[in-house]
PDB file of N, CA and C in Angstrom:
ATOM      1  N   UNK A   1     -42.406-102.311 103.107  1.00  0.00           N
ATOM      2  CA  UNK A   1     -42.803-102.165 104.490  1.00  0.00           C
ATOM      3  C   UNK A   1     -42.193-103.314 105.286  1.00  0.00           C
ATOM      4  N   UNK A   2     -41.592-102.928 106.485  1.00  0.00           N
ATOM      5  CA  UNK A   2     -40.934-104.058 107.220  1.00  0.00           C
ATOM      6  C   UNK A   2     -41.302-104.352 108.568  1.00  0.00           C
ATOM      7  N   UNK A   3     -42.315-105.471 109.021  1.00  0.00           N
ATOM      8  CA  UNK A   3     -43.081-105.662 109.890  1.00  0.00           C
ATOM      9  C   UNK A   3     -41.752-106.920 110.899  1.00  0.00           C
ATOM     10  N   UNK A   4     -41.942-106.253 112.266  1.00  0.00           N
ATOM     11  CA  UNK A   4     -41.546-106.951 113.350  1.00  0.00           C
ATOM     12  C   UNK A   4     -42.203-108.091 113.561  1.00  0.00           C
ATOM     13  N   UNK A   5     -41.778-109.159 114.030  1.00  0.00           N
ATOM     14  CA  UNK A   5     -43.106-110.524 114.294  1.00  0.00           C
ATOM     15  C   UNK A   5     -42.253-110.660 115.465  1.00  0.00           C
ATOM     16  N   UNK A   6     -42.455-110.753 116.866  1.00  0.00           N
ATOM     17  CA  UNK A   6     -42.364-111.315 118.334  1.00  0.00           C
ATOM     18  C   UNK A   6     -43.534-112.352 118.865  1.00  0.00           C
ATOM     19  N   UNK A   7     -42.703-112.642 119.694  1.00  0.00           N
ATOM     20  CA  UNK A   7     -43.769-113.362 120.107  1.00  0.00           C
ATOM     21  C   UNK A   7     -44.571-112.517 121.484  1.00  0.00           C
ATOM     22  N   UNK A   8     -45.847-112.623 121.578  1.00  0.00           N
ATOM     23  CA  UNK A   8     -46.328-112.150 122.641  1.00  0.00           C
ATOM     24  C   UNK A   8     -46.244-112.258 124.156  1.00  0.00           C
ATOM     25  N   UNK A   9     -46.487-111.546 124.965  1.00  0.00           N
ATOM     26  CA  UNK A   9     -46.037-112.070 126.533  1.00  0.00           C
ATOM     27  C   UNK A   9     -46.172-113.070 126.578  1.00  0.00           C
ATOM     28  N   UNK A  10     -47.189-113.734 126.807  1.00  0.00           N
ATOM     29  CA  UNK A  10     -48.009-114.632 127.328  1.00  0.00           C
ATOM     30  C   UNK A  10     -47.923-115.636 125.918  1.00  0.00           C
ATOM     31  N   UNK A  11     -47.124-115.948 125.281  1.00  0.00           N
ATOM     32  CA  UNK A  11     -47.406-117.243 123.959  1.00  0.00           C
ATOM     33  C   UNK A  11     -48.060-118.589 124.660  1.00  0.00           C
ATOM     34  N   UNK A  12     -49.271-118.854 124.858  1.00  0.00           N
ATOM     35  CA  UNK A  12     -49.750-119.765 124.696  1.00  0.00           C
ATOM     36  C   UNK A  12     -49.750-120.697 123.724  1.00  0.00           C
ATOM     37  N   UNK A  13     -49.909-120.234 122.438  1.00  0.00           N
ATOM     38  CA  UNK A  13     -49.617-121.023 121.488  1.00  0.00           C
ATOM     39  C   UNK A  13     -48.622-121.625 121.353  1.00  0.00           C
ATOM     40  N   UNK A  14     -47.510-121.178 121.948  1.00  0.00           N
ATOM     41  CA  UNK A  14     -45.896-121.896 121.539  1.00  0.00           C
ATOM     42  C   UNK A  14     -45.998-123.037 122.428  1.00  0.00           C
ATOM     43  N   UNK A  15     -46.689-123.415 123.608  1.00  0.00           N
ATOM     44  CA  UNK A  15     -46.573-124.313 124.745  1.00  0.00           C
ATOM     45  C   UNK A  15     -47.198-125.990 124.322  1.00  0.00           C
ATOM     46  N   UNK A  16     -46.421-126.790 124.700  1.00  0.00           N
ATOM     47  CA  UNK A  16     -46.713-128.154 124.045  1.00  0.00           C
ATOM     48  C   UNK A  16     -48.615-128.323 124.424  1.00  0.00           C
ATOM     49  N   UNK A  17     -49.561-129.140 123.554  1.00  0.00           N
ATOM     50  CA  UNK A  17     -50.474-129.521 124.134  1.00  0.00           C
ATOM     51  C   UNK A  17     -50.663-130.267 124.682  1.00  0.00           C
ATOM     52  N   UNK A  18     -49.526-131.193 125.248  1.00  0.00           N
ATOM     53  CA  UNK A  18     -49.768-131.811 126.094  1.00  0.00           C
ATOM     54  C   UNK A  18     -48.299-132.049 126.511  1.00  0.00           C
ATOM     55  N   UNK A  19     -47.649-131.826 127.754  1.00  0.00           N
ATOM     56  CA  UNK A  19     -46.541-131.491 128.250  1.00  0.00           C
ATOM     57  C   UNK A  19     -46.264-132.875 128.578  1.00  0.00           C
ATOM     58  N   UNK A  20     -44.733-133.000 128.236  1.00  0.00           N
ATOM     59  CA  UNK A  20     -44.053-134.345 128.672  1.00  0.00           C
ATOM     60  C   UNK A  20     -44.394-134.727 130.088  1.00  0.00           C
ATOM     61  N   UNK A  21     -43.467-135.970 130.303  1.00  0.00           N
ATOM     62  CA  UNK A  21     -43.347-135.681 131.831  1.00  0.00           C
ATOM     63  C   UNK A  21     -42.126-135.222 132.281  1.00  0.00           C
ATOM     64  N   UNK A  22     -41.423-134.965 131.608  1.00  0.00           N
ATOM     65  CA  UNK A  22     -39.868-134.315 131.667  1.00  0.00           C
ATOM     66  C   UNK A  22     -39.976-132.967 132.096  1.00  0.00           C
ATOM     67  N   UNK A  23     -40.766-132.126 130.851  1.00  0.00           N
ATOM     68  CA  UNK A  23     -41.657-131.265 131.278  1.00  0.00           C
ATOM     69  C   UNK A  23     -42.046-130.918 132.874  1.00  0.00           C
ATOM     70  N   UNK A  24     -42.871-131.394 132.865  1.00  0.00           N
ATOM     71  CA  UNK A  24     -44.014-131.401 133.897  1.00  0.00           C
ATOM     72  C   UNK A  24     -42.719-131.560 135.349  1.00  0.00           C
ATOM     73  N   UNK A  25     -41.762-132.757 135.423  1.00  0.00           N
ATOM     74  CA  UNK A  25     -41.095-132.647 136.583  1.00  0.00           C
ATOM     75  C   UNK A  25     -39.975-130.999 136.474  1.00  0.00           C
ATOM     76  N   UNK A  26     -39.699-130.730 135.399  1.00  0.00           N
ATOM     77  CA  UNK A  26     -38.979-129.212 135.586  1.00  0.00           C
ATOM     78  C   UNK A  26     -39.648-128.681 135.903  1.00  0.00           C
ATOM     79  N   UNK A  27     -40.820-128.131 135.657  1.00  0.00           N
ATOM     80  CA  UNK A  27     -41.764-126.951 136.149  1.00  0.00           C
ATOM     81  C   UNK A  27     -42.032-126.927 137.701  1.00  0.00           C
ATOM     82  N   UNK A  28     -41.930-128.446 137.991  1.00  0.00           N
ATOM     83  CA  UNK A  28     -42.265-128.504 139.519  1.00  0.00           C
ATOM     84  C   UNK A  28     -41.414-128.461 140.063  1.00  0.00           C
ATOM     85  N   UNK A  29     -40.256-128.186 139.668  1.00  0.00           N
ATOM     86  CA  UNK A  29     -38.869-128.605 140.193  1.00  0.00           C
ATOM     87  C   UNK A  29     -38.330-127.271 140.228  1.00  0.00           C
ATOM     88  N   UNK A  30     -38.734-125.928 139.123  1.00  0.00           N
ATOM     89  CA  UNK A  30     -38.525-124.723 139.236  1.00  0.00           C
ATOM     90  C   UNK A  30     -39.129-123.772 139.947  1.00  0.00           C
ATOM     91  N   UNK A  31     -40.254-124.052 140.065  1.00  0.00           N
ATOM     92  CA  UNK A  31     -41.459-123.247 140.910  1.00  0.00           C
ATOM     93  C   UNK A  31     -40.481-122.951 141.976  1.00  0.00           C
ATOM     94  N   UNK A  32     -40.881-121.435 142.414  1.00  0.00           N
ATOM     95  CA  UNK A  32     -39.896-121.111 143.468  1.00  0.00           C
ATOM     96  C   UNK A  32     -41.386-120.891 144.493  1.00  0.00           C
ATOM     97  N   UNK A  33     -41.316-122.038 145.053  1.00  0.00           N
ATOM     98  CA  UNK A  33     -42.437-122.260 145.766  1.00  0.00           C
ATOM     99  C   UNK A  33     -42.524-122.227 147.322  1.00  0.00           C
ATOM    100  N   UNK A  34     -41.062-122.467 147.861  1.00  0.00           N
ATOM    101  CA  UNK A  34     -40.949-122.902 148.805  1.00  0.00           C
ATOM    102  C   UNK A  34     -41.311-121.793 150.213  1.00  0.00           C
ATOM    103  N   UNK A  35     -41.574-120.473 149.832  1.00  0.00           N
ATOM    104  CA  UNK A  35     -42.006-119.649 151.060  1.00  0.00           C
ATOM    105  C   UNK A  35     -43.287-119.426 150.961  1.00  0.00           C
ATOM    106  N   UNK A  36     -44.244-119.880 149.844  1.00  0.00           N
ATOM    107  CA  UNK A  36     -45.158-119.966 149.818  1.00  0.00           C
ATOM    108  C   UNK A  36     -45.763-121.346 150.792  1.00  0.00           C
ATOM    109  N   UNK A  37     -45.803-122.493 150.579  1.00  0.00           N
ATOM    110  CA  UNK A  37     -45.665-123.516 151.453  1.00  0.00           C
ATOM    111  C   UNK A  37     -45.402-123.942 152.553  1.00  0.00           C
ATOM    112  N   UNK A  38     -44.193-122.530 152.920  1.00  0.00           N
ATOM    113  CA  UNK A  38     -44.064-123.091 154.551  1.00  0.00           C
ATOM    114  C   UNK A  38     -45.332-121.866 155.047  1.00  0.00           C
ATOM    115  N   UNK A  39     -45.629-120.972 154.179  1.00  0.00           N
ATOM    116  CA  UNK A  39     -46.823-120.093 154.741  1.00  0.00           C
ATOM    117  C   UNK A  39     -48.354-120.512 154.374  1.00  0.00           C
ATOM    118  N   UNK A  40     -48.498-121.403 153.667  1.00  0.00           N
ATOM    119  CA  UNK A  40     -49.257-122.275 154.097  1.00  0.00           C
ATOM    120  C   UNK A  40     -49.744-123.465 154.868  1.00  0.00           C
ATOM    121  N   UNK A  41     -48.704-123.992 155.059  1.00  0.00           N
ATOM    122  CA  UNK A  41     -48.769-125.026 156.482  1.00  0.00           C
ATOM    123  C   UNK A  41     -48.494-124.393 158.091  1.00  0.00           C
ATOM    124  N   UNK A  42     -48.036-122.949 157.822  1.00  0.00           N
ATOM    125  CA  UNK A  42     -48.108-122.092 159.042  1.00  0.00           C
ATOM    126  C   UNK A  42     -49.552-122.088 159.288  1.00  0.00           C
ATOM    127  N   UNK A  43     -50.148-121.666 158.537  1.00  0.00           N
ATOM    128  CA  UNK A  43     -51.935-121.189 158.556  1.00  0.00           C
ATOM    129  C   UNK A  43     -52.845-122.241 158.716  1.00  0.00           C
ATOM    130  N   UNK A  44     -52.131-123.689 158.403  1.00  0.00           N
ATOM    131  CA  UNK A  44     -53.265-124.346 158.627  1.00  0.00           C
ATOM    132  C   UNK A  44     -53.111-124.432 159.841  1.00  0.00           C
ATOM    133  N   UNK A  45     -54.461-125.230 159.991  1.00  0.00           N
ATOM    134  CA  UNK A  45     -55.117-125.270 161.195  1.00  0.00           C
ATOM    135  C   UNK A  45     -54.218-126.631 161.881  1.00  0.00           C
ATOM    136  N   UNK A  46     -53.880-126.942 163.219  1.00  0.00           N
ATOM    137  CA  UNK A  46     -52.929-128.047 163.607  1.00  0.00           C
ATOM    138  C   UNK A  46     -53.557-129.076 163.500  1.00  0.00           C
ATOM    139  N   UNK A  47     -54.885-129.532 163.344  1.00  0.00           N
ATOM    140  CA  UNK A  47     -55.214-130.853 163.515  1.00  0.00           C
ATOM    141  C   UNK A  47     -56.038-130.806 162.035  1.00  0.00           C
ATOM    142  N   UNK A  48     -55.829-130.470 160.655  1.00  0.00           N
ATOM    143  CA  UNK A  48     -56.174-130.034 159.683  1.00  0.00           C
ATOM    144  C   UNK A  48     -54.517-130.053 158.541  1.00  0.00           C
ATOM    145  N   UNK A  49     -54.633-132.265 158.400  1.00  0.00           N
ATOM    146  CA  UNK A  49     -54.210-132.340 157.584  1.00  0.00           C
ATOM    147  C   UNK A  49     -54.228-133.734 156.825  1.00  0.00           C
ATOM    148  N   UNK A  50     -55.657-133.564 156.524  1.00  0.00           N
ATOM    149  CA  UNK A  50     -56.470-134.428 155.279  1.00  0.00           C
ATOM    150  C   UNK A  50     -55.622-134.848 154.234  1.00  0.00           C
ATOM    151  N   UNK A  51     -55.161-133.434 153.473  1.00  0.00           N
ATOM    152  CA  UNK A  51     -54.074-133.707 152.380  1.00  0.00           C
ATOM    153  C   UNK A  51     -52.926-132.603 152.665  1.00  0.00           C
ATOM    154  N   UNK A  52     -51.809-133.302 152.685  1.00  0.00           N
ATOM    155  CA  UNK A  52     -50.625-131.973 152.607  1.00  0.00           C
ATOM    156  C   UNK A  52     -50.494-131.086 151.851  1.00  0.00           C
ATOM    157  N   UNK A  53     -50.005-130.244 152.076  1.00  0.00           N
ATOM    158  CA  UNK A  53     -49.716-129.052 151.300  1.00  0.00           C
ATOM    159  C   UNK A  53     -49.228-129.106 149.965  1.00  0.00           C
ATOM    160  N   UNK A  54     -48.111-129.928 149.954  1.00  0.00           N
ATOM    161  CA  UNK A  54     -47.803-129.876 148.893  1.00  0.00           C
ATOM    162  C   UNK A  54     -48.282-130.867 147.714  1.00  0.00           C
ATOM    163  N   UNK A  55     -49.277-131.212 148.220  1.00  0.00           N
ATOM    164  CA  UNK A  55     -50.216-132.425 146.944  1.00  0.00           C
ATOM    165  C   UNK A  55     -50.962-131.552 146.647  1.00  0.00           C
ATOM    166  N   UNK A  56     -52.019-130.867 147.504  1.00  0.00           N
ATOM    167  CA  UNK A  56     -52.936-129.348 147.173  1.00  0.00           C
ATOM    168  C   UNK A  56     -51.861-128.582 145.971  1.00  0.00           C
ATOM    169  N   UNK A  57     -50.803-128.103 146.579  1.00  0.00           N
ATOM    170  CA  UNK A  57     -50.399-127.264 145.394  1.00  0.00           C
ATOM    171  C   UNK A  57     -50.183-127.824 144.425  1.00  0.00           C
ATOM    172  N   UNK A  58     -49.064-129.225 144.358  1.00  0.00           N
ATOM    173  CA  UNK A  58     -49.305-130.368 143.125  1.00  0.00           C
ATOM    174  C   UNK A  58     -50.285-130.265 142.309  1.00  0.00           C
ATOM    175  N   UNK A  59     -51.333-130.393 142.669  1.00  0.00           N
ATOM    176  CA  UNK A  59     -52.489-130.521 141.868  1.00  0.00           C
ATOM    177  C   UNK A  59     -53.092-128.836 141.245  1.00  0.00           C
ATOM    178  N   UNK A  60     -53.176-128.180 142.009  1.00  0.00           N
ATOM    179  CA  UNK A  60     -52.725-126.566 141.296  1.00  0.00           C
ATOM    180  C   UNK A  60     -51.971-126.368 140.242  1.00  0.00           C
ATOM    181  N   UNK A  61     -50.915-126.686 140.256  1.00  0.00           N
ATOM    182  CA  UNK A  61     -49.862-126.558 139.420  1.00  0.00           C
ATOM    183  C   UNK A  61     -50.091-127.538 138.161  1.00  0.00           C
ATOM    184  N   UNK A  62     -50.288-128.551 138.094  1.00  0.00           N
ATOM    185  CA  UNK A  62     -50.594-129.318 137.745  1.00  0.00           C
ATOM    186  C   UNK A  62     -52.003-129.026 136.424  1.00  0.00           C
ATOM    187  N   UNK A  63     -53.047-128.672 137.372  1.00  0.00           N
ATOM    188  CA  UNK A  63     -54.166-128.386 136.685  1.00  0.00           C
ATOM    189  C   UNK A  63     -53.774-127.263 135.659  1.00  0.00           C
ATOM    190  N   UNK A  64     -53.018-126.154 135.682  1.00  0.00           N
ATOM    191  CA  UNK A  64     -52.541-125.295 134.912  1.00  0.00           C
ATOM    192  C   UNK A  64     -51.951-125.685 134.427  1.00  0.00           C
ATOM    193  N   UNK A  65     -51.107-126.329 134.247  1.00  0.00           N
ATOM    194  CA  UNK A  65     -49.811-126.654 133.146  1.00  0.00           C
ATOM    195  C   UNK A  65     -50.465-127.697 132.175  1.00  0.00           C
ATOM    196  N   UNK A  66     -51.930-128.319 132.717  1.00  0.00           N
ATOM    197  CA  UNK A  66     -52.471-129.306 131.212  1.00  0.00           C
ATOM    198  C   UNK A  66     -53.515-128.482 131.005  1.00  0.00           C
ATOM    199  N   UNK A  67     -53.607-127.283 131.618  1.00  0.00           N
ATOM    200  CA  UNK A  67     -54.498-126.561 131.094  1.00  0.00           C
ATOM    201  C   UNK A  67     -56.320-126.733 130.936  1.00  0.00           C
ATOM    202  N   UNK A  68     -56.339-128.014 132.415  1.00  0.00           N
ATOM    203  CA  UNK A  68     -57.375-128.110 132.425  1.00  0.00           C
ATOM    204  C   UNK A  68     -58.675-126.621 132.832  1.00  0.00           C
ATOM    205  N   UNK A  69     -59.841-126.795 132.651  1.00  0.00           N
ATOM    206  CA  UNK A  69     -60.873-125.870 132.550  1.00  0.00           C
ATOM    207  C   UNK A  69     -61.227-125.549 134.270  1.00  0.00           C
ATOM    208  N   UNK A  70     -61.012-127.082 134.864  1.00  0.00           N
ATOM    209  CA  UNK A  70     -61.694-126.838 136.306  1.00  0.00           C
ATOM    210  C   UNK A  70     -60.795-127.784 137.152  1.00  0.00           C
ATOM    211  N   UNK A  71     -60.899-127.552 138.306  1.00  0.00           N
ATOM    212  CA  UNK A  71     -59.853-128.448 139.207  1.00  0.00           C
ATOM    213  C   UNK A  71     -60.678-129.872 138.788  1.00  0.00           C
ATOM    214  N   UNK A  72     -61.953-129.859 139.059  1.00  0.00           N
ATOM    215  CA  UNK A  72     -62.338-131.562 138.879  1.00  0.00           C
ATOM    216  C   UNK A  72     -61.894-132.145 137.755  1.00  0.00           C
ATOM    217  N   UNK A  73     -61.249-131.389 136.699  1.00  0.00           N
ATOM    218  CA  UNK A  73     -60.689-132.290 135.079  1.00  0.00           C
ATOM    219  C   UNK A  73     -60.128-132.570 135.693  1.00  0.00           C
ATOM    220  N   UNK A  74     -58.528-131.550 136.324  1.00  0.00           N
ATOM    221  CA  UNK A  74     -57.537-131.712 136.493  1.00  0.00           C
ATOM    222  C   UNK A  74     -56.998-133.337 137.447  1.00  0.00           C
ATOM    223  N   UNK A  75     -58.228-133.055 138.669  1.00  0.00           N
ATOM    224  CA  UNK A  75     -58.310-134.366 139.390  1.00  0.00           C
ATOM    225  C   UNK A  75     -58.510-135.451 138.401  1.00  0.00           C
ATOM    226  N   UNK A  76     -59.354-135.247 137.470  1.00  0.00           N
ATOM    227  CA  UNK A  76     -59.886-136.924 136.547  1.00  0.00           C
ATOM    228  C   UNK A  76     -58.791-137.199 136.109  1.00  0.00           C
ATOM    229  N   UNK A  77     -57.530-136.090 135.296  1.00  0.00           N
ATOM    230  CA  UNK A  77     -56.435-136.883 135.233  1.00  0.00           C
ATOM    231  C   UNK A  77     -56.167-137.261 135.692  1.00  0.00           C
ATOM    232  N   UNK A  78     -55.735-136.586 137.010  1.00  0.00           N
ATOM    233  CA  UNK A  78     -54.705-137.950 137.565  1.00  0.00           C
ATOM    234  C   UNK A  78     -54.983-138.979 138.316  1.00  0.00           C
ATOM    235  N   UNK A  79     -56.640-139.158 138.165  1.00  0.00           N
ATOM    236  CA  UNK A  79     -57.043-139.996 138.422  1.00  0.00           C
ATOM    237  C   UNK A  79     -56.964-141.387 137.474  1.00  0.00           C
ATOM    238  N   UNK A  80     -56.993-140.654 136.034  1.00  0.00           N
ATOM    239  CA  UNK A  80     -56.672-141.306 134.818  1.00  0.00           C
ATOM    240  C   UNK A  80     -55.063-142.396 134.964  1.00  0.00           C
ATOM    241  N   UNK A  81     -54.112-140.912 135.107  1.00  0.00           N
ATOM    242  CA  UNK A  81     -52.966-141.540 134.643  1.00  0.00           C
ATOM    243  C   UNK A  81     -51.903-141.485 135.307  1.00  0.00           C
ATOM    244  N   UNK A  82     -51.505-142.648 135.801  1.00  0.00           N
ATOM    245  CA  UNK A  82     -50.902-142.910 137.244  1.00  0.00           C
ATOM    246  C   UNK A  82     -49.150-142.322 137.110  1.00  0.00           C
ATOM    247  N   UNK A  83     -48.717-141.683 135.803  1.00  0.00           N
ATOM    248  CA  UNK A  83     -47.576-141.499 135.544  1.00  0.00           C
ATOM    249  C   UNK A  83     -47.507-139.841 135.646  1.00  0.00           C
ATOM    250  N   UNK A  84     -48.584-139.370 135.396  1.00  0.00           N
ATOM    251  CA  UNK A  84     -48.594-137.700 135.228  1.00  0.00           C
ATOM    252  C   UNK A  84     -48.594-137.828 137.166  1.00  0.00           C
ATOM    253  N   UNK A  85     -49.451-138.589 137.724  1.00  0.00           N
ATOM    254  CA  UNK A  85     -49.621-138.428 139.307  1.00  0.00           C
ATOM    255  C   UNK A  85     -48.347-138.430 140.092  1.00  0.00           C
ATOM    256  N   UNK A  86     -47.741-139.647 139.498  1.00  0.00           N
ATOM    257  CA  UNK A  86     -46.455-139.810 140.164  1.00  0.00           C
ATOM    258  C   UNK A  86     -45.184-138.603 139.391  1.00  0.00           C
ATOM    259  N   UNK A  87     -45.493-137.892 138.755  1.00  0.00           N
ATOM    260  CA  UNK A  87     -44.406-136.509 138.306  1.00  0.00           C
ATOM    261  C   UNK A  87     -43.910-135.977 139.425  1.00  0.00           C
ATOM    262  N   UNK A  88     -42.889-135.678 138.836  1.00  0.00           N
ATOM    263  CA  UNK A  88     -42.185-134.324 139.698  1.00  0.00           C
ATOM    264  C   UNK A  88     -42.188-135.046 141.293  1.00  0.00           C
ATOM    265  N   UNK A  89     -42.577-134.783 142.095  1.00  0.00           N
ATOM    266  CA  UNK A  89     -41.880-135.216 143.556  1.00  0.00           C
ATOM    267  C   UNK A  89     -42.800-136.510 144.357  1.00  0.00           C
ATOM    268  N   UNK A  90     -43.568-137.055 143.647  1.00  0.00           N
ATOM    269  CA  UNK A  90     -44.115-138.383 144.063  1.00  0.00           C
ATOM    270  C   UNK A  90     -44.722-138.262 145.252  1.00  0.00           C
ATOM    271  N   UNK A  91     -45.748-136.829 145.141  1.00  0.00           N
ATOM    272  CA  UNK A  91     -46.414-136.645 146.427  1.00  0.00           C
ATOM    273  C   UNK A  91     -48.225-136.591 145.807  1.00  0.00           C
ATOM    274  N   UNK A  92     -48.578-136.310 144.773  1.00  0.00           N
ATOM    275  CA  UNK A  92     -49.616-136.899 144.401  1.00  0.00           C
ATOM    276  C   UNK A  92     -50.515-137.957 144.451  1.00  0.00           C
ATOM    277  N   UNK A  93     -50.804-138.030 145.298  1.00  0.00           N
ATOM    278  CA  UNK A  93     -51.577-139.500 146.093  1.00  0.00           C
ATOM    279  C   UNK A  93     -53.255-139.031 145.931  1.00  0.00           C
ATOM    280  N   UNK A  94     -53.459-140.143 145.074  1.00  0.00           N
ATOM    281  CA  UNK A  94     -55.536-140.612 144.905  1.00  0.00           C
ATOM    282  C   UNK A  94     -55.889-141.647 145.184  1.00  0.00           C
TER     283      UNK A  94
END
């Protein structure tokens, strides 16, 4: 009997558990993000800008790729570790 082995859509398992920062700046660096972003700073509100846009999504992106459970982990990192904060485009500010 001759069984196929693939990997599944979605391989989670194959993904580092804890992503470089080499890593981490490609992903942010590939995200084809950029019409998303200018359509979110269209929508905000004009005097409604606490944190920029692109630190909000930073930290989105971010929280998924270490695979934290809830945005508040995701924040404790990088509250933690001032090198994952400063990744990818050095707009992560705590």
């Amino acid at each position: 009997m001759r069984l196929n082995v693939t990997q599944p859509l979605f391989a989670w398992e194959s993904l580092e558990d804890c992503p470089s920062l080499q890593t981490v700046r490609h992903l942010l660096a590939i995200v084809p993000d950029g019409r998303l972003l200018d359509a979110l700073r269209r929508s905000r509100g004009h005097d409604r800008d606490d944190y920029p846009v692109e630190t909000l999504w930073g930290v989105v992106l971010l929280t998924v790729l270490l695979r934290h459970p809830t945005f508040d982990a995701g924040l404790g990192e990088l509250k933690r570790n001032a090198a994952r904060r400063r990744s990818g485009t050095d707009v992560i500010e705590m």
